[in-house]
Protein backbone atom coordinates (compact mmCIF):
# COMPACT_ATOMS: atom_id res chain seq x y z
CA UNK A 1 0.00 0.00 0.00
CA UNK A 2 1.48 3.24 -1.26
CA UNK A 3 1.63 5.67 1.81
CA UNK A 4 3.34 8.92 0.65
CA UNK A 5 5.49 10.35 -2.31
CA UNK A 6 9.31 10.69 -0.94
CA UNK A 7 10.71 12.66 -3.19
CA UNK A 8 10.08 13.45 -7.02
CA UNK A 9 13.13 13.57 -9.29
CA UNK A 10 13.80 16.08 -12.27
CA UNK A 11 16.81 15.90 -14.39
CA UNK A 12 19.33 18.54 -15.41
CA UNK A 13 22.32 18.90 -17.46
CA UNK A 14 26.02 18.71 -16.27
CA UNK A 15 27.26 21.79 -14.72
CA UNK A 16 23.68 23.27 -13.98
CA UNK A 17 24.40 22.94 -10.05
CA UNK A 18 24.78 26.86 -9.18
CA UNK A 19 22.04 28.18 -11.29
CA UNK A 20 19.81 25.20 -10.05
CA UNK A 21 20.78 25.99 -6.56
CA UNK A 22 20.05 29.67 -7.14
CA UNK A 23 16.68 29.09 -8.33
CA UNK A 24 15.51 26.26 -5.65
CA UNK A 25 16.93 28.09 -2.79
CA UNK A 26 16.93 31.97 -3.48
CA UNK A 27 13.75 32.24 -5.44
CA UNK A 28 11.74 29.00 -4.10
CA UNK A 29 12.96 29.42 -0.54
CA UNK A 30 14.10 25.61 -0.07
CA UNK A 31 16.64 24.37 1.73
CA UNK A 32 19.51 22.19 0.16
CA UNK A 33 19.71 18.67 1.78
CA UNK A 34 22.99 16.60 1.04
CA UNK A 35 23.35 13.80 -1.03
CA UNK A 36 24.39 10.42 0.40
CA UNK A 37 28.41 10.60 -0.49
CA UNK A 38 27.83 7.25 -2.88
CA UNK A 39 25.24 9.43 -5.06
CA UNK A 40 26.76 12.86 -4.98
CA UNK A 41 29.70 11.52 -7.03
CA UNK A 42 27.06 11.74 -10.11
CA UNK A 43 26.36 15.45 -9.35
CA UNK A 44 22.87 17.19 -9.16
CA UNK A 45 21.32 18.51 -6.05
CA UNK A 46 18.78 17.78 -3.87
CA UNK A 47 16.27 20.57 -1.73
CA UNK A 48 13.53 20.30 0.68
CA UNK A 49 10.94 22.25 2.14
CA UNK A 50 8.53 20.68 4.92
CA UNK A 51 7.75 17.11 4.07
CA UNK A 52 8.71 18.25 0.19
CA UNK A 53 11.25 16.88 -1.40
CA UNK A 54 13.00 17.32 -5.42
CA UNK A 55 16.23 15.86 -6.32
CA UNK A 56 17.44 17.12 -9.79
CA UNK A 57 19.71 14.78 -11.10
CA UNK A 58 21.88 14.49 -14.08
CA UNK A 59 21.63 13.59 -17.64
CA UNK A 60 23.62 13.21 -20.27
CA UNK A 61 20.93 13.53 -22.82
CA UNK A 62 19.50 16.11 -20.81
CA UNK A 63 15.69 17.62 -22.09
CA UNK A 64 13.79 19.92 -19.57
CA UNK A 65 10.36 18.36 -18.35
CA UNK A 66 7.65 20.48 -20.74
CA UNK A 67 4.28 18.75 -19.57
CA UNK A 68 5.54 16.29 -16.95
CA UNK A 69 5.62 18.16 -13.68
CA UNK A 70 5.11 18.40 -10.16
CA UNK A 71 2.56 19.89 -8.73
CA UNK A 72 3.67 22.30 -5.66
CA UNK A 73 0.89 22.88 -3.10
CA UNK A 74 1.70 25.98 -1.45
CA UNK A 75 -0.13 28.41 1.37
CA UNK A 76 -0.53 32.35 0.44
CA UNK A 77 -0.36 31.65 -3.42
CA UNK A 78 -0.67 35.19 -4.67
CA UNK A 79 2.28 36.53 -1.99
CA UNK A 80 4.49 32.88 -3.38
CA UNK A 81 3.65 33.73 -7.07
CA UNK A 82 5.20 37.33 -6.63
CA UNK A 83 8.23 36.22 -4.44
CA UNK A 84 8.83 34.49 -7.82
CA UNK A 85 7.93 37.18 -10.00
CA UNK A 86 10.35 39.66 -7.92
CA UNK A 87 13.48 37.20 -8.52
CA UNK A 88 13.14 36.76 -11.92
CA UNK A 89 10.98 33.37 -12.45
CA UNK A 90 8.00 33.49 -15.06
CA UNK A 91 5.01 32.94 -13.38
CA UNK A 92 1.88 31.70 -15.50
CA UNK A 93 -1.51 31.57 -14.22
CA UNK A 94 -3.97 29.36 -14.99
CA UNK A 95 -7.40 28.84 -14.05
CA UNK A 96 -8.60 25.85 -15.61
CA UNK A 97 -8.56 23.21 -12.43
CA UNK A 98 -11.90 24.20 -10.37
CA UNK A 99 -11.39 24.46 -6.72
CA UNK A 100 -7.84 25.82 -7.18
CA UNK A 101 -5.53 28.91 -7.75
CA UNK A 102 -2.40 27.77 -9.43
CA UNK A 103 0.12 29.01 -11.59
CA UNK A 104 3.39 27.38 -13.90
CA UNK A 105 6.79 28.20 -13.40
CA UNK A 106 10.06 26.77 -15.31
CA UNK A 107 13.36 26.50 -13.06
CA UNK A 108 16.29 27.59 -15.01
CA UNK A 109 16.83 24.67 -17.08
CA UNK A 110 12.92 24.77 -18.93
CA UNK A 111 11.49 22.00 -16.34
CA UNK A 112 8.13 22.83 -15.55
CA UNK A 113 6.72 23.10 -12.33
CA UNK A 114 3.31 23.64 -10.91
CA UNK A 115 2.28 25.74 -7.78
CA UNK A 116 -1.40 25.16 -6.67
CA UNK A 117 -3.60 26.49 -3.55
CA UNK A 118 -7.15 24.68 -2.77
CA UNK A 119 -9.85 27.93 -3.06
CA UNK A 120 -11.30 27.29 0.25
């Protein structure tokens, strides 16, 4: 029986480490957790923030995540979606899931991320 999602992974190119650290940190406001020493040999990073996890991970044949995402659920959306804005990150609203406020983001290799808020 499934019980939670650990972590979601999202892949990167070589050398993207400072400008993915930059955006996760600085502009998302996560923290950086370290990688087990076996694991951090292969580069990438991984950041949390609560009980939310992302590892980005290396790839040689490296194409950013256009429709495959994961969906962010975050509290105060409008103040999170201009925190973004302020730093530099698109921010793209959309209205089409009822019951919600989201908005789209990329992280500064094109992956695509989603950033939603139930409408209570």
């Amino acid at each position: 029986m499934l019980a939670a999602v650990d972590h979601v992974q999202l892949a990167a190119p070589a050398g993207s480490e400072g400008a993915l650290r930059a955006y996760y940190v600085d502009v998302l406001g996560m923290t950086e957790i370290p990688k087990p020493p076996a694991l951090a040999a292969r580069g990438g990073c991984w950041f949390r923030s609560g009980p939310v996890q992302l590892h980005l991970g290396i790839e040689p044949d490296f194409r950013p995540a256009r429709k495959a995402h994961p969906g962010l659920r975050v509290t105060g959306i409008t103040a999170y979606a201009a925190r973004l804005s302020s730093r530099g990150a698109p921010v793209t609203w959309d209205d089409n899931l009822p019951g919600h406020r989201r908005f789209y983001s990329d992280d500064p290799v094109g992956n695509r991320l989603e950033f939603l808020e139930p409408v209570t």
